[in-house]
PDB file of N, CA and C in Angstrom:
ATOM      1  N   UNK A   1       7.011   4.374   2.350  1.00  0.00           N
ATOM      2  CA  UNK A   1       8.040   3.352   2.401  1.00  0.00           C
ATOM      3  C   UNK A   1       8.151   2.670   1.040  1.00  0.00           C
ATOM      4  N   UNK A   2       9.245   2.316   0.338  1.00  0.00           N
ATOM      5  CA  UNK A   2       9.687   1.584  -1.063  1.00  0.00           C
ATOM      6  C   UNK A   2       9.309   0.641  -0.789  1.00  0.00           C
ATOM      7  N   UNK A   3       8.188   0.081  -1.745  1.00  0.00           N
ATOM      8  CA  UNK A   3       7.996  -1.201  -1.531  1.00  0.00           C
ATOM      9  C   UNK A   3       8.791  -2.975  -2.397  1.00  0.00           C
ATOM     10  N   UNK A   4       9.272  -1.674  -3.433  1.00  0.00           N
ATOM     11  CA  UNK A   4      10.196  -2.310  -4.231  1.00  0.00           C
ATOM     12  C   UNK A   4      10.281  -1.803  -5.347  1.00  0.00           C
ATOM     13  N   UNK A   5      10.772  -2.313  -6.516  1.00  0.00           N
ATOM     14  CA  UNK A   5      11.082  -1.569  -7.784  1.00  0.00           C
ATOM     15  C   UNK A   5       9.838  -1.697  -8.968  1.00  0.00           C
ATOM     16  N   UNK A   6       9.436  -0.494  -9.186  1.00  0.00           N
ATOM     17  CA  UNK A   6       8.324  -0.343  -9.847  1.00  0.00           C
ATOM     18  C   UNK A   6       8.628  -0.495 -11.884  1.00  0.00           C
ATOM     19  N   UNK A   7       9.763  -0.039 -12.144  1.00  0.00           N
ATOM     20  CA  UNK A   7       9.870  -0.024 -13.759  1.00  0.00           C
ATOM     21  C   UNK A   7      11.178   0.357 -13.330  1.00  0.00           C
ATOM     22  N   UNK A   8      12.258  -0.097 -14.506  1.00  0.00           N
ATOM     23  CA  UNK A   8      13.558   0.572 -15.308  1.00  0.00           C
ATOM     24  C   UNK A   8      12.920   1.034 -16.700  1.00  0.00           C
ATOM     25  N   UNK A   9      13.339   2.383 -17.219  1.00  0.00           N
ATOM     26  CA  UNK A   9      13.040   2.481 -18.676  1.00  0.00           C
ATOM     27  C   UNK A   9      14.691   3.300 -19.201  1.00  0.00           C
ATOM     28  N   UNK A  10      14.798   2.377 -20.292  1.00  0.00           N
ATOM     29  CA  UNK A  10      16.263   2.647 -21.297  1.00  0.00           C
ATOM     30  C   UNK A  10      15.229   3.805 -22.515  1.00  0.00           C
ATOM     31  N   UNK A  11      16.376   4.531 -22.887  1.00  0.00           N
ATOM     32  CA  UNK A  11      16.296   5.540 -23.864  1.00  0.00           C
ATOM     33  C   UNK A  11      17.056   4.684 -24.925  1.00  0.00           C
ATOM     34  N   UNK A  12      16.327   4.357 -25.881  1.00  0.00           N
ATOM     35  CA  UNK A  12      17.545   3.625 -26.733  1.00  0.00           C
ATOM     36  C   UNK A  12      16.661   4.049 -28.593  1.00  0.00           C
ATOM     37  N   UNK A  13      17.857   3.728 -29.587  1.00  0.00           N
ATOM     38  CA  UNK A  13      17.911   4.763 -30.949  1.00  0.00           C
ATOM     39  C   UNK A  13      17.109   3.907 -31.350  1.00  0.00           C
ATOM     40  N   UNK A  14      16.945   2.954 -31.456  1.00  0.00           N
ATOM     41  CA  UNK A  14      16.563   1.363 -32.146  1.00  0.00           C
ATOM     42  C   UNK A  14      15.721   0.632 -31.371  1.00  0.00           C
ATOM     43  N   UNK A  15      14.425   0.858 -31.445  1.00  0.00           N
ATOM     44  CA  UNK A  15      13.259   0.585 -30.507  1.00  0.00           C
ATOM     45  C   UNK A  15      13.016  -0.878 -30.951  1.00  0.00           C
ATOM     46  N   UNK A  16      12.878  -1.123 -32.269  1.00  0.00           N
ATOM     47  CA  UNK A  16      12.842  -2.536 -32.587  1.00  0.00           C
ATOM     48  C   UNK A  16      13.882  -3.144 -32.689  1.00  0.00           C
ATOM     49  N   UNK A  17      14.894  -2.997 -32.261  1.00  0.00           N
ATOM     50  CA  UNK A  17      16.067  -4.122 -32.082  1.00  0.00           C
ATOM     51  C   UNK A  17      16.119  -4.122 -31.030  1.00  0.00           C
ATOM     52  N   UNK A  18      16.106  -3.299 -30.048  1.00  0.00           N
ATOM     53  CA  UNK A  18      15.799  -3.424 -28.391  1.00  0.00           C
ATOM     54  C   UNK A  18      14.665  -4.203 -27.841  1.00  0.00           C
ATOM     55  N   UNK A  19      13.552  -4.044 -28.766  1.00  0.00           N
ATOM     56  CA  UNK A  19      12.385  -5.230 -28.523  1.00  0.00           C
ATOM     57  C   UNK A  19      13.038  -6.809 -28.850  1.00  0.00           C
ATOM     58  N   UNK A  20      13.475  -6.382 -30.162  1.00  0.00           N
ATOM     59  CA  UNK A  20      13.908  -8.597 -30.157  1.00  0.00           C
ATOM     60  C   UNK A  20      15.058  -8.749 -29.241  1.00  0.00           C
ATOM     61  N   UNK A  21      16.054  -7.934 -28.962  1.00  0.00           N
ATOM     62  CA  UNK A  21      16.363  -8.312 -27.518  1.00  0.00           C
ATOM     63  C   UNK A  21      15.989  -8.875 -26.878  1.00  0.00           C
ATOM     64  N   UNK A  22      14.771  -7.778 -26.154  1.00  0.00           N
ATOM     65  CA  UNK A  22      14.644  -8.334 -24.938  1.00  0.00           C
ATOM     66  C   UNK A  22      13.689  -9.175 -25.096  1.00  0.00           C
ATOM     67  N   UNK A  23      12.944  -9.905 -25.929  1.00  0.00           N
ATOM     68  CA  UNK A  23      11.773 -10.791 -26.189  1.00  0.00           C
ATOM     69  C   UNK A  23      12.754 -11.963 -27.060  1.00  0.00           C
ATOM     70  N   UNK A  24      13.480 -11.916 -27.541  1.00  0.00           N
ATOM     71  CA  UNK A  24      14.949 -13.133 -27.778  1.00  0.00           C
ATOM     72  C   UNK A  24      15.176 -13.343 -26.927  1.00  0.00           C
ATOM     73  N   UNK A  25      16.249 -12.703 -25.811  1.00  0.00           N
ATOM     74  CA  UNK A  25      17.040 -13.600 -25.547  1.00  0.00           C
ATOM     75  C   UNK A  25      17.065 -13.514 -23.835  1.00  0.00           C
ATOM     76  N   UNK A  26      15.810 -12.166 -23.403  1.00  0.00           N
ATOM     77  CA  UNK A  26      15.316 -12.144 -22.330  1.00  0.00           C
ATOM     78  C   UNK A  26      13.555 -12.695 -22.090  1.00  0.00           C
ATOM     79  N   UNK A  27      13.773 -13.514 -22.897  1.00  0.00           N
ATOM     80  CA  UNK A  27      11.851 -13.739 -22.978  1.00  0.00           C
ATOM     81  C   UNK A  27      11.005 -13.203 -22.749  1.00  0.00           C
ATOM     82  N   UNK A  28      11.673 -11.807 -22.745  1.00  0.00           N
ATOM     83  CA  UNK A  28      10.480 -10.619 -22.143  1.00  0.00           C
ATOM     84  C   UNK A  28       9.031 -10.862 -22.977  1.00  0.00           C
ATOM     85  N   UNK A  29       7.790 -10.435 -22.196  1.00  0.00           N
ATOM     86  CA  UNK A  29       6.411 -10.307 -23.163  1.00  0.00           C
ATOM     87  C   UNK A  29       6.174  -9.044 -23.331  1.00  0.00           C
ATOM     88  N   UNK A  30       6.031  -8.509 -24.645  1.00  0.00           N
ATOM     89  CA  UNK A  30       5.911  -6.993 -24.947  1.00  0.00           C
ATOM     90  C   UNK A  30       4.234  -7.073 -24.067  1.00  0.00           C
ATOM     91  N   UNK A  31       4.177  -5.740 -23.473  1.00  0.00           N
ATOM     92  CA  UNK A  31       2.896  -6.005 -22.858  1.00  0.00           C
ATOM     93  C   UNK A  31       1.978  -4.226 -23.045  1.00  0.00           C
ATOM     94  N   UNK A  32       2.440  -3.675 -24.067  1.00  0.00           N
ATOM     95  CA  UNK A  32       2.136  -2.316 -24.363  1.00  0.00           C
ATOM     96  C   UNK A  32       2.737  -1.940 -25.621  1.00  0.00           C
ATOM     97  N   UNK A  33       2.638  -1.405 -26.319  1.00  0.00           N
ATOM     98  CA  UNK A  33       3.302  -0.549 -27.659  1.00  0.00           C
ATOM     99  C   UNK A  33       1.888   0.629 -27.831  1.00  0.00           C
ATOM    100  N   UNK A  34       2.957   1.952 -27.561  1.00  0.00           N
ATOM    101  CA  UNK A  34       2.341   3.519 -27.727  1.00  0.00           C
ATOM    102  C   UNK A  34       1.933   3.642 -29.217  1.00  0.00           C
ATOM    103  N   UNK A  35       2.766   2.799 -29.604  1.00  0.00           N
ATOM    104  CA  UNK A  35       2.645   3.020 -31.470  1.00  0.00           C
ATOM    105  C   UNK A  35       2.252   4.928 -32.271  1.00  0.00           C
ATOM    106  N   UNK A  36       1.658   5.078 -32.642  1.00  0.00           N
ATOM    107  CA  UNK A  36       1.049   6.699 -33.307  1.00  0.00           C
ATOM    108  C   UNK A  36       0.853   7.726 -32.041  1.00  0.00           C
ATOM    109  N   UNK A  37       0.543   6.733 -30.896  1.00  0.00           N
ATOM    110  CA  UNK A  37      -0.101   7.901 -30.110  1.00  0.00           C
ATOM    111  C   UNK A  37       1.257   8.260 -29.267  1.00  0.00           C
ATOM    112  N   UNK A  38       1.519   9.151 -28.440  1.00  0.00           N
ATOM    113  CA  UNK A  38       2.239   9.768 -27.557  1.00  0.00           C
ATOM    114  C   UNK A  38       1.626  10.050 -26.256  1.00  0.00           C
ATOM    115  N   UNK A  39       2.192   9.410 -25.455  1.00  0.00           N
ATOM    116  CA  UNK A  39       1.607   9.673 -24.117  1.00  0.00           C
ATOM    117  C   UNK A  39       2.963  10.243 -22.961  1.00  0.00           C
ATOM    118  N   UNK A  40       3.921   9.796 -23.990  1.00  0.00           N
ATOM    119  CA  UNK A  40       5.343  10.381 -22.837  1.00  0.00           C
ATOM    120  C   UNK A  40       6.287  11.268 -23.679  1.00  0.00           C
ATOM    121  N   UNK A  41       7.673  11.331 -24.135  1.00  0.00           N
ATOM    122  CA  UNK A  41       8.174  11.847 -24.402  1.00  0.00           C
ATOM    123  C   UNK A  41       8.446  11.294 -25.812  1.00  0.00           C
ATOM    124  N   UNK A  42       7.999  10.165 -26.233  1.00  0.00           N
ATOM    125  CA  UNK A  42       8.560   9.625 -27.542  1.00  0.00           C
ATOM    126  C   UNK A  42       7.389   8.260 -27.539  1.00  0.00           C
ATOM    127  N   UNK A  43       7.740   7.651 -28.778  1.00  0.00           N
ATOM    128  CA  UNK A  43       6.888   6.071 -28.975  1.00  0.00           C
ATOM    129  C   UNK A  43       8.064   5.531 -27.451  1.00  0.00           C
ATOM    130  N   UNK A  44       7.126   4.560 -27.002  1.00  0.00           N
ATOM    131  CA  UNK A  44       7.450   3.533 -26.235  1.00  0.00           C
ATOM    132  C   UNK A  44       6.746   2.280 -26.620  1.00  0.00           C
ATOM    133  N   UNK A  45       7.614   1.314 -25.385  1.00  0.00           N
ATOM    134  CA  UNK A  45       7.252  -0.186 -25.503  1.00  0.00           C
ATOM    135  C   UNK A  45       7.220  -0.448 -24.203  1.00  0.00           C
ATOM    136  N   UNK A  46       6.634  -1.374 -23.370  1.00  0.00           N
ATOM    137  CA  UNK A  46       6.957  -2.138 -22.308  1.00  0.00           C
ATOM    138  C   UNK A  46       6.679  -3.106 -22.049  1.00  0.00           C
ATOM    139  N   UNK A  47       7.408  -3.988 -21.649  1.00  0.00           N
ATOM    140  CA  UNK A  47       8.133  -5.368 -21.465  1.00  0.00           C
ATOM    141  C   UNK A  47       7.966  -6.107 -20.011  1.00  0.00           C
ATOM    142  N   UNK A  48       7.626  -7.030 -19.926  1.00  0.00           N
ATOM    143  CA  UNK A  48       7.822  -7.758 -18.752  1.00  0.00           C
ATOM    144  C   UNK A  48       8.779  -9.302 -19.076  1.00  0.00           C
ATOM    145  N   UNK A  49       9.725  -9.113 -18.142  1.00  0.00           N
ATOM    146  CA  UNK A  49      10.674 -10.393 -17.734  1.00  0.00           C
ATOM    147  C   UNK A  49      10.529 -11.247 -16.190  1.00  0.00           C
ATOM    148  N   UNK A  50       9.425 -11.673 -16.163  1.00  0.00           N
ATOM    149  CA  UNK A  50       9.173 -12.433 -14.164  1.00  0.00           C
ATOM    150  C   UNK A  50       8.023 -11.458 -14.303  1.00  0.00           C
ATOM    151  N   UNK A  51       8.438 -11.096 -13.137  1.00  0.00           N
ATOM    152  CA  UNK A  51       7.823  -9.503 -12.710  1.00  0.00           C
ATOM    153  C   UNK A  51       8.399  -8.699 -12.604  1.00  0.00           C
ATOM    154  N   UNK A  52       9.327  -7.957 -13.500  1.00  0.00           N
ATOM    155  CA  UNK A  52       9.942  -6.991 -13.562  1.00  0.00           C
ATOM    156  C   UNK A  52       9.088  -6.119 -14.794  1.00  0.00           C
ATOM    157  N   UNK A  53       8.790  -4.943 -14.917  1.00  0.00           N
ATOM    158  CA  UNK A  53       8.698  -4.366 -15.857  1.00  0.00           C
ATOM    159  C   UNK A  53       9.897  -3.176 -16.658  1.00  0.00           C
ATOM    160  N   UNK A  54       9.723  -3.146 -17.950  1.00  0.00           N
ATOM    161  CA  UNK A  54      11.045  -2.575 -18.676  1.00  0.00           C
ATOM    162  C   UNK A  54      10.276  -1.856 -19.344  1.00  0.00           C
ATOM    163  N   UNK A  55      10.757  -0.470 -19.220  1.00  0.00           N
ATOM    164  CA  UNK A  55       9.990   0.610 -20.800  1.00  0.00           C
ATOM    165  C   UNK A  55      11.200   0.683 -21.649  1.00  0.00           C
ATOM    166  N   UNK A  56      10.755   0.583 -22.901  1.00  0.00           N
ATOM    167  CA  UNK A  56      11.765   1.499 -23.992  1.00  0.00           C
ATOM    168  C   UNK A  56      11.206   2.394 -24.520  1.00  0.00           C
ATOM    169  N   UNK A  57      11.998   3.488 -24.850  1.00  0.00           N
ATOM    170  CA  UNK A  57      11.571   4.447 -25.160  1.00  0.00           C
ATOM    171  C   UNK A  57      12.576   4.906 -26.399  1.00  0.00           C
ATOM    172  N   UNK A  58      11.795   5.720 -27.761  1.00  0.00           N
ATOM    173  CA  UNK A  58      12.765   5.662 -28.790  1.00  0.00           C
ATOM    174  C   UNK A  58      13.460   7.365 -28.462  1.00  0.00           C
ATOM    175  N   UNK A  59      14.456   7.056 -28.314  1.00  0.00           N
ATOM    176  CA  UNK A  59      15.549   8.416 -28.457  1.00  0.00           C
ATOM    177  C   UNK A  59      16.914   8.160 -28.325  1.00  0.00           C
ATOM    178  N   UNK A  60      17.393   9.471 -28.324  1.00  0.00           N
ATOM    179  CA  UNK A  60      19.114   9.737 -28.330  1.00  0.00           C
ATOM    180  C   UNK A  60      19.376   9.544 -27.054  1.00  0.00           C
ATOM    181  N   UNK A  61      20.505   8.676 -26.769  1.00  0.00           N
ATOM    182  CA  UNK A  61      20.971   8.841 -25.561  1.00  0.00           C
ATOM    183  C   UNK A  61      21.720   9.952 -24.481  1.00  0.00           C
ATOM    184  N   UNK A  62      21.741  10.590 -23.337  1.00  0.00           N
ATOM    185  CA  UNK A  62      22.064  11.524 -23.215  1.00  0.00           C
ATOM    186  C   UNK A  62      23.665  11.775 -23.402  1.00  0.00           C
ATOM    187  N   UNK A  63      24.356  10.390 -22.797  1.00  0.00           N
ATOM    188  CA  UNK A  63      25.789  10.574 -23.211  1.00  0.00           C
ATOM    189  C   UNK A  63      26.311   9.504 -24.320  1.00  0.00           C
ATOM    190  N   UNK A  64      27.492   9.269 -24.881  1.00  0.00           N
ATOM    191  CA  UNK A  64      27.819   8.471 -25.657  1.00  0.00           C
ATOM    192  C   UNK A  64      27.947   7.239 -24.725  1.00  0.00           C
ATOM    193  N   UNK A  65      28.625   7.430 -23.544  1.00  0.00           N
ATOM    194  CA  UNK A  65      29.230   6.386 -22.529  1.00  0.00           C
ATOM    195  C   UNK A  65      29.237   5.973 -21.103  1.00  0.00           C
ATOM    196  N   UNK A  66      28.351   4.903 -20.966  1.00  0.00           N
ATOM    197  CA  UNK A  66      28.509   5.394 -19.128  1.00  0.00           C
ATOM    198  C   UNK A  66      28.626   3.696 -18.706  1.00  0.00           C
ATOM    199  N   UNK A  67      28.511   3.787 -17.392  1.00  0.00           N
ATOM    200  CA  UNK A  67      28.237   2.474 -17.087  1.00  0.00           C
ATOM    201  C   UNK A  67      27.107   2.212 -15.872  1.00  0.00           C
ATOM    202  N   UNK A  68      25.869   2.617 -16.741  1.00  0.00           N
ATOM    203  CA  UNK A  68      24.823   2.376 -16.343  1.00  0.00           C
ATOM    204  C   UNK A  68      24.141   0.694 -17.218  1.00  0.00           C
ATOM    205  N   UNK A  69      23.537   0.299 -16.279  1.00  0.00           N
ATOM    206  CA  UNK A  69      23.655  -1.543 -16.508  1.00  0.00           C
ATOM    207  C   UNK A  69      22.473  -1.750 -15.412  1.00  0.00           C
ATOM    208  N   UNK A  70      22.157  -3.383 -15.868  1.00  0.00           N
ATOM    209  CA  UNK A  70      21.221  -3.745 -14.698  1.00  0.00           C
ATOM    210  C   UNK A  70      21.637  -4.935 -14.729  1.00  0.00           C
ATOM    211  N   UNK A  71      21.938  -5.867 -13.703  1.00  0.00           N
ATOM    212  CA  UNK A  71      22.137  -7.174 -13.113  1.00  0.00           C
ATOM    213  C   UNK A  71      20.856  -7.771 -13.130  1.00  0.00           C
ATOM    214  N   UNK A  72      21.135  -9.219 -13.984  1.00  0.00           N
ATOM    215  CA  UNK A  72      19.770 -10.018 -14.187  1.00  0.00           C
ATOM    216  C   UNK A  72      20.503 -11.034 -12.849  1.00  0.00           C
ATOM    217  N   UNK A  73      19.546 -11.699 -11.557  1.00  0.00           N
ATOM    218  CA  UNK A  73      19.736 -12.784 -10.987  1.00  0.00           C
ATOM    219  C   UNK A  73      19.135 -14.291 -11.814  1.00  0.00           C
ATOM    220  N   UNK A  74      20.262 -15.025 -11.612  1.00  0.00           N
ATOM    221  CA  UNK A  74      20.150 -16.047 -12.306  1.00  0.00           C
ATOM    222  C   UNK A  74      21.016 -17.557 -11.598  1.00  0.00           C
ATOM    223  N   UNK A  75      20.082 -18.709 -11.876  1.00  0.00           N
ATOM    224  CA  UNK A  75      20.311 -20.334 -11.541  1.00  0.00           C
ATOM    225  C   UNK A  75      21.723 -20.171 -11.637  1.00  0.00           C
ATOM    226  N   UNK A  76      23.072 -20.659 -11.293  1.00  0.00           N
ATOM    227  CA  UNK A  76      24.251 -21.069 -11.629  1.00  0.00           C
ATOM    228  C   UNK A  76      24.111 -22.343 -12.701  1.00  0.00           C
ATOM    229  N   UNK A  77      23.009 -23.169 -11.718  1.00  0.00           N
ATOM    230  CA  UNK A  77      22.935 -23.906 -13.161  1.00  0.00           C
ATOM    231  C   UNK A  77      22.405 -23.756 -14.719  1.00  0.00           C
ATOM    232  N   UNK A  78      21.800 -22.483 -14.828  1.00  0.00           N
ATOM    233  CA  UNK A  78      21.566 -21.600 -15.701  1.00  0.00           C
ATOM    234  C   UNK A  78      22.573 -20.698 -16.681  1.00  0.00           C
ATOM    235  N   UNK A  79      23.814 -20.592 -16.200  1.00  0.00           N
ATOM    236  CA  UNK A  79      24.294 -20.085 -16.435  1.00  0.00           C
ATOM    237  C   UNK A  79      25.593 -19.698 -17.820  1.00  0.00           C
ATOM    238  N   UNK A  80      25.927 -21.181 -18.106  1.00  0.00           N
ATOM    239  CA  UNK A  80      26.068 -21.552 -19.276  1.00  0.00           C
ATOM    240  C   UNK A  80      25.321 -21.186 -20.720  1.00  0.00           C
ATOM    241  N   UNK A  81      23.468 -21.346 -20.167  1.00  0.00           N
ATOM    242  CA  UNK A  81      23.087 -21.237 -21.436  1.00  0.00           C
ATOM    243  C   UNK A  81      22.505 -20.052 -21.965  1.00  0.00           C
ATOM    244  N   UNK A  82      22.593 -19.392 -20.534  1.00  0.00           N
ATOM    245  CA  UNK A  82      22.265 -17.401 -20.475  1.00  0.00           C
ATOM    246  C   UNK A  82      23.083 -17.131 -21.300  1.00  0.00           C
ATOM    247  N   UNK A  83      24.285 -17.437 -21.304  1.00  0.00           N
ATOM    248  CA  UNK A  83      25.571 -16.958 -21.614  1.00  0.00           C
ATOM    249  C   UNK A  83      25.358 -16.970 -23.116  1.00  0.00           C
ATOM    250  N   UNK A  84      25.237 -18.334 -23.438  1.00  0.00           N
ATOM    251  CA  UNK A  84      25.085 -18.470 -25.277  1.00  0.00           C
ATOM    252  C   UNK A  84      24.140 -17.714 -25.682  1.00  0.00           C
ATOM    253  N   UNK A  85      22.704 -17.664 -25.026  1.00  0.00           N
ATOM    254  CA  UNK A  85      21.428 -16.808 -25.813  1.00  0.00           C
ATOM    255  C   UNK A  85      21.710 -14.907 -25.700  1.00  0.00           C
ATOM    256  N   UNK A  86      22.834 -14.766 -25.313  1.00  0.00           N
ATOM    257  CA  UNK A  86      23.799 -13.684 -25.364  1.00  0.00           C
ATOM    258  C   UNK A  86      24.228 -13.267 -26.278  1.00  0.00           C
ATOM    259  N   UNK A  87      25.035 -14.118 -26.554  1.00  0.00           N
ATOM    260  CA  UNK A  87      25.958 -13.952 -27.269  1.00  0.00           C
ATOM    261  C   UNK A  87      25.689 -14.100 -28.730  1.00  0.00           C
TER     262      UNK A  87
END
């Protein structure tokens, strides 16, 4: 039985601009870096935001375009200033 969601991991070109991302403006805590060694398919990173965990992983994406996305839940009264640390 699913007990719930275990990891999302993004394929993305720019491993360190995807880190200050998500540690900017998602306060994620880097909580791993593969650095030299290889244990998966490329260097990775992983991230925690709450209790969610996030891998990045450095590569090419498979298509140029999709609309694959993840919905952050968030305060309404929050919502204003999500918006600016966005943008």
């Amino acid at each position: 039985m699913i007990e719930g969601l275990s990891h999302i991991t993004f394929v993305v070109r720019d491993l360190d601009r995807m880190s200050e991302i998500l540690t900017g403006v998602f306060d994620a805590r880097e909580i791993y870096d593969s650095g030299a060694r290889q244990f998966s398919l490329s260097h990775e990173k992983f991230f925690l935001i709450g209790d969610l965990w996030i891998a990045i992983m450095q590569g090419e994406p498979l298509i140029d375009r999709s609309y694959n996305h993840i919905a952050f839940k968030i305060d309404e009264a929050d919502f204003d200033r999500c918006a600016e640390r966005v943008r």
